[in-house]
C-alpha atoms as a PDB file:
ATOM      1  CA  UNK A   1      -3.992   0.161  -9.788  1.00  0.00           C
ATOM      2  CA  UNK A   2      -0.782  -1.084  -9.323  1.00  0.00           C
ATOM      3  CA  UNK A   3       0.452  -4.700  -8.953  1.00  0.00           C
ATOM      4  CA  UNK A   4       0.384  -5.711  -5.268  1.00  0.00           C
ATOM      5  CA  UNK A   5      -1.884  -2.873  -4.005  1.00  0.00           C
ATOM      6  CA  UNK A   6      -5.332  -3.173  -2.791  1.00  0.00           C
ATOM      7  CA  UNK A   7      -7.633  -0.397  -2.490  1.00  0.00           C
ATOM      8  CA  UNK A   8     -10.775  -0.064  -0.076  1.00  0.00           C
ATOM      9  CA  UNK A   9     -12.832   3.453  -0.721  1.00  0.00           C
ATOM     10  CA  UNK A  10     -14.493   4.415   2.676  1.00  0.00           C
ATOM     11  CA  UNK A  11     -16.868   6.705   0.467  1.00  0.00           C
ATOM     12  CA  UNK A  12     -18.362   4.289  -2.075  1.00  0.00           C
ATOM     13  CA  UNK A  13     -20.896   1.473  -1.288  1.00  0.00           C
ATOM     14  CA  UNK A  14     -19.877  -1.341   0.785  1.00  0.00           C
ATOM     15  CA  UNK A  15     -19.636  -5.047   0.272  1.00  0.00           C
ATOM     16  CA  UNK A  16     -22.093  -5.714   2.993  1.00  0.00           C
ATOM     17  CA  UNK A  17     -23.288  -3.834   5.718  1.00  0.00           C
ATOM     18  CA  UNK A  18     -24.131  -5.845   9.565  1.00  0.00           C
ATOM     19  CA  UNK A  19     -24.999  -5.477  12.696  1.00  0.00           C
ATOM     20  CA  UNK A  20     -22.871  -7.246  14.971  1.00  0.00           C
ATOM     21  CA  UNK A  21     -24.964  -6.493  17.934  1.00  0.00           C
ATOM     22  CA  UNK A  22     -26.957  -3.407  18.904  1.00  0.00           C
ATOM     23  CA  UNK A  23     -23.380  -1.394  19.587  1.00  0.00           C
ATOM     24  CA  UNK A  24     -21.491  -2.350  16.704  1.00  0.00           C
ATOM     25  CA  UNK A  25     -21.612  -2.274  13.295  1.00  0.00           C
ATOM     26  CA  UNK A  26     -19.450  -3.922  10.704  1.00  0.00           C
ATOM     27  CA  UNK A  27     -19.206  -2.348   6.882  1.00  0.00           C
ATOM     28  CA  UNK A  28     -16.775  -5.020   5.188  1.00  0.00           C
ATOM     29  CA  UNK A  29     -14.996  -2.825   2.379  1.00  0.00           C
ATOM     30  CA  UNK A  30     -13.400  -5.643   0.514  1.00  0.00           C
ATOM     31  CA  UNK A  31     -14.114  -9.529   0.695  1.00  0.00           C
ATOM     32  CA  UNK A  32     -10.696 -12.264   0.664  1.00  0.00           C
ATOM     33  CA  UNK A  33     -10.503 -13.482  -2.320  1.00  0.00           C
ATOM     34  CA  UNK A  34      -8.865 -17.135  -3.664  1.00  0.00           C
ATOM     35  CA  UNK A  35      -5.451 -14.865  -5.119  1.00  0.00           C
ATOM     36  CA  UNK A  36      -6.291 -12.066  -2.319  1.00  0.00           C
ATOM     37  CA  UNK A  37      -6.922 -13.114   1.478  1.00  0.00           C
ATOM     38  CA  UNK A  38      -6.772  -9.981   2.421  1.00  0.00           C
ATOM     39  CA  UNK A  39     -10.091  -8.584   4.535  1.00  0.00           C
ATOM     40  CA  UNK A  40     -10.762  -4.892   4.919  1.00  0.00           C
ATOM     41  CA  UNK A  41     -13.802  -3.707   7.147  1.00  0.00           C
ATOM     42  CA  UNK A  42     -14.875  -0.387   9.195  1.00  0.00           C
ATOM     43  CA  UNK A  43     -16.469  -1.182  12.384  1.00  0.00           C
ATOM     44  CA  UNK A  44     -18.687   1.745  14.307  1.00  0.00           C
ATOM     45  CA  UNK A  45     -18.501   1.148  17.762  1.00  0.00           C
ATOM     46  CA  UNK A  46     -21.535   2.940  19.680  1.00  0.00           C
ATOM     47  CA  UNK A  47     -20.803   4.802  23.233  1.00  0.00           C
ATOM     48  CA  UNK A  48     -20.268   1.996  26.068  1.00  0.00           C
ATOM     49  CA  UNK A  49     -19.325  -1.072  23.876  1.00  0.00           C
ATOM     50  CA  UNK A  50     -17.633  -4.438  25.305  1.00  0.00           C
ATOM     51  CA  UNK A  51     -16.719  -7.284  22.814  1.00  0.00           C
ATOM     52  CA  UNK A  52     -15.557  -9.882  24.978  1.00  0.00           C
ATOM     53  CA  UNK A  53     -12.466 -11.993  24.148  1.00  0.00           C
ATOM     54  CA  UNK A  54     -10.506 -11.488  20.679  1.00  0.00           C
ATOM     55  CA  UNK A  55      -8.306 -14.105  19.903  1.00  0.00           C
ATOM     56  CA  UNK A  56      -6.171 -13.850  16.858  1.00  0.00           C
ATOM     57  CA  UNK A  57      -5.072 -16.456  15.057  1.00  0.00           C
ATOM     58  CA  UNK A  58      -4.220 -14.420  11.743  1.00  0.00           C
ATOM     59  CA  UNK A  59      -2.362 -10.812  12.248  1.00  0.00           C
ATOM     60  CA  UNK A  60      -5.329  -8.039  12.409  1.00  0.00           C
ATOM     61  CA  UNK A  61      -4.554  -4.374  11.878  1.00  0.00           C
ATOM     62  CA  UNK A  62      -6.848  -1.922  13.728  1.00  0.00           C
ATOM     63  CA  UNK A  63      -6.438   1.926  12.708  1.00  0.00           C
ATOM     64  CA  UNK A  64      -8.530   4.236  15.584  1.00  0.00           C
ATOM     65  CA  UNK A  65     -10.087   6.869  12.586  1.00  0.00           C
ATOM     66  CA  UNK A  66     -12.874   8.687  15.113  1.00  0.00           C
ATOM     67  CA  UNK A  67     -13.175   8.522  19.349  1.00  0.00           C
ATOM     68  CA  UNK A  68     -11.440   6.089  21.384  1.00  0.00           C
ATOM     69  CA  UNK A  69     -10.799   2.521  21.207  1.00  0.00           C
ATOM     70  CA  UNK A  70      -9.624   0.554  23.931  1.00  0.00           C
ATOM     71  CA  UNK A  71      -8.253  -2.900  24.409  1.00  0.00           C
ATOM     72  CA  UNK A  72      -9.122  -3.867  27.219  1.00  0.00           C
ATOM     73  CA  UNK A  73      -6.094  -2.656  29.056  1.00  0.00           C
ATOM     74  CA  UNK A  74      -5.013   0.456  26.801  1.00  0.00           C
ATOM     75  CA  UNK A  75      -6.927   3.744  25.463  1.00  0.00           C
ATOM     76  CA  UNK A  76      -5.620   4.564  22.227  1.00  0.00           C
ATOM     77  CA  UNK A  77      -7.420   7.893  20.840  1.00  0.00           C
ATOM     78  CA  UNK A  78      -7.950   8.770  16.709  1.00  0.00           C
ATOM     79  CA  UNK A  79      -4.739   8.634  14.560  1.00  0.00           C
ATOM     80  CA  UNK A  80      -3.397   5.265  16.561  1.00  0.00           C
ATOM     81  CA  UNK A  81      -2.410   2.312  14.466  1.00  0.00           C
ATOM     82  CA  UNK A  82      -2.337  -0.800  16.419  1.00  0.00           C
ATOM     83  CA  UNK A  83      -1.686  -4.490  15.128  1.00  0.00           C
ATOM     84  CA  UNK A  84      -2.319  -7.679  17.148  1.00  0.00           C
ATOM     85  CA  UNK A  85      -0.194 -10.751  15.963  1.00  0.00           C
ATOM     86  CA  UNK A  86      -1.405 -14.198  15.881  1.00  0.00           C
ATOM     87  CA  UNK A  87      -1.743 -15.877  18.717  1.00  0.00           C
ATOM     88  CA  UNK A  88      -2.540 -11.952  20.595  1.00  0.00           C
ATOM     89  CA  UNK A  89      -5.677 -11.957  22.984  1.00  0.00           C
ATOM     90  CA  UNK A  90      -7.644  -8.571  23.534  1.00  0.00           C
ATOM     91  CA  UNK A  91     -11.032  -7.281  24.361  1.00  0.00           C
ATOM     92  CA  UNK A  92     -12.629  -4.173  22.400  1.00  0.00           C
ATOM     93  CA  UNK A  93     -14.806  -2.157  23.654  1.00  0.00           C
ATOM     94  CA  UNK A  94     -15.193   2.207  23.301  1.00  0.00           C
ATOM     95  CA  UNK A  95     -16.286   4.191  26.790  1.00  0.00           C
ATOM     96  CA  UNK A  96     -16.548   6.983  24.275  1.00  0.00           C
ATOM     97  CA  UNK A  97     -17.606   5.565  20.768  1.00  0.00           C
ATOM     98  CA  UNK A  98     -15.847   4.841  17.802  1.00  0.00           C
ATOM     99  CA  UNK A  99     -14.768   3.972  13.986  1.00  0.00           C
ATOM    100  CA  UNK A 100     -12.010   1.568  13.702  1.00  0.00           C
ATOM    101  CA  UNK A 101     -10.390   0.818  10.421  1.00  0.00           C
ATOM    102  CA  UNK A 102      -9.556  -3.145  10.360  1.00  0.00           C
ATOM    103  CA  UNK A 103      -7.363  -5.398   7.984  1.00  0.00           C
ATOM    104  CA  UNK A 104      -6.942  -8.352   8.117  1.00  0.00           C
ATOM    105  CA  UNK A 105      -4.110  -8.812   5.434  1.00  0.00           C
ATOM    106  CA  UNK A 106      -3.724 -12.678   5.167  1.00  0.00           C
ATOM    107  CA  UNK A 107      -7.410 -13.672   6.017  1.00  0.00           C
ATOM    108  CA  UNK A 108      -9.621 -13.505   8.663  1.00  0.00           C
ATOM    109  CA  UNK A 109      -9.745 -15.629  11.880  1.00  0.00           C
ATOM    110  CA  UNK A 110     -11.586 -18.790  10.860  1.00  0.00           C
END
């Protein structure tokens, strides 16, 4: 791989796999690291899911791959890239259903 690039593979086995509640779960593809913050994860949301509050503190990037995600104000459908800045406030949830791809490239929220 190339200097400066970090790969996730959607296809191979995860780091870990969790439920986050009975509507969503979380497959984290690649763990932060001492030299590498960066936090990659694909989250399945099932049909009807709310979150609650999101409140960033660390930039997150959100990729809709499958179904609907919404932000609590906004509907974006498959092929949207959306990224929510520190300090950004929103509330996931999926009438619908659906897979989100999320980075977090300097770290999660702690």
């Amino acid at each position: 791989m190339l200097p400066g690039f970090v790969s996730a593979h959607l296809d191979r086995a995860p780091v870990s796999d969790t439920r986050v509640d009975e509507h969503i779960t979380m497959r984290r593809l690649k763990e932060g690291t001492a030299t590498d913050p960066s936090v990659i994860m694909l989250l399945e949301f099932a049909p009807g899911t709310q979150f609650g509050e999101d409140r960033h503190t660390v930039r997150e990037i959100v990729h809709v791959l499958k179904g609907e995600f919404s932000d609590g104000t906004n509907v974006w459908p498959a092929g949207t890239l959306l990224c929510a800045e520190p300090g950004s406030v929103h509330y996931p949830q999926s009438a619908a259903g659906c897979t989100i791809l999320v980075v977090y490239p300097d770290g999660e929220d702690a």
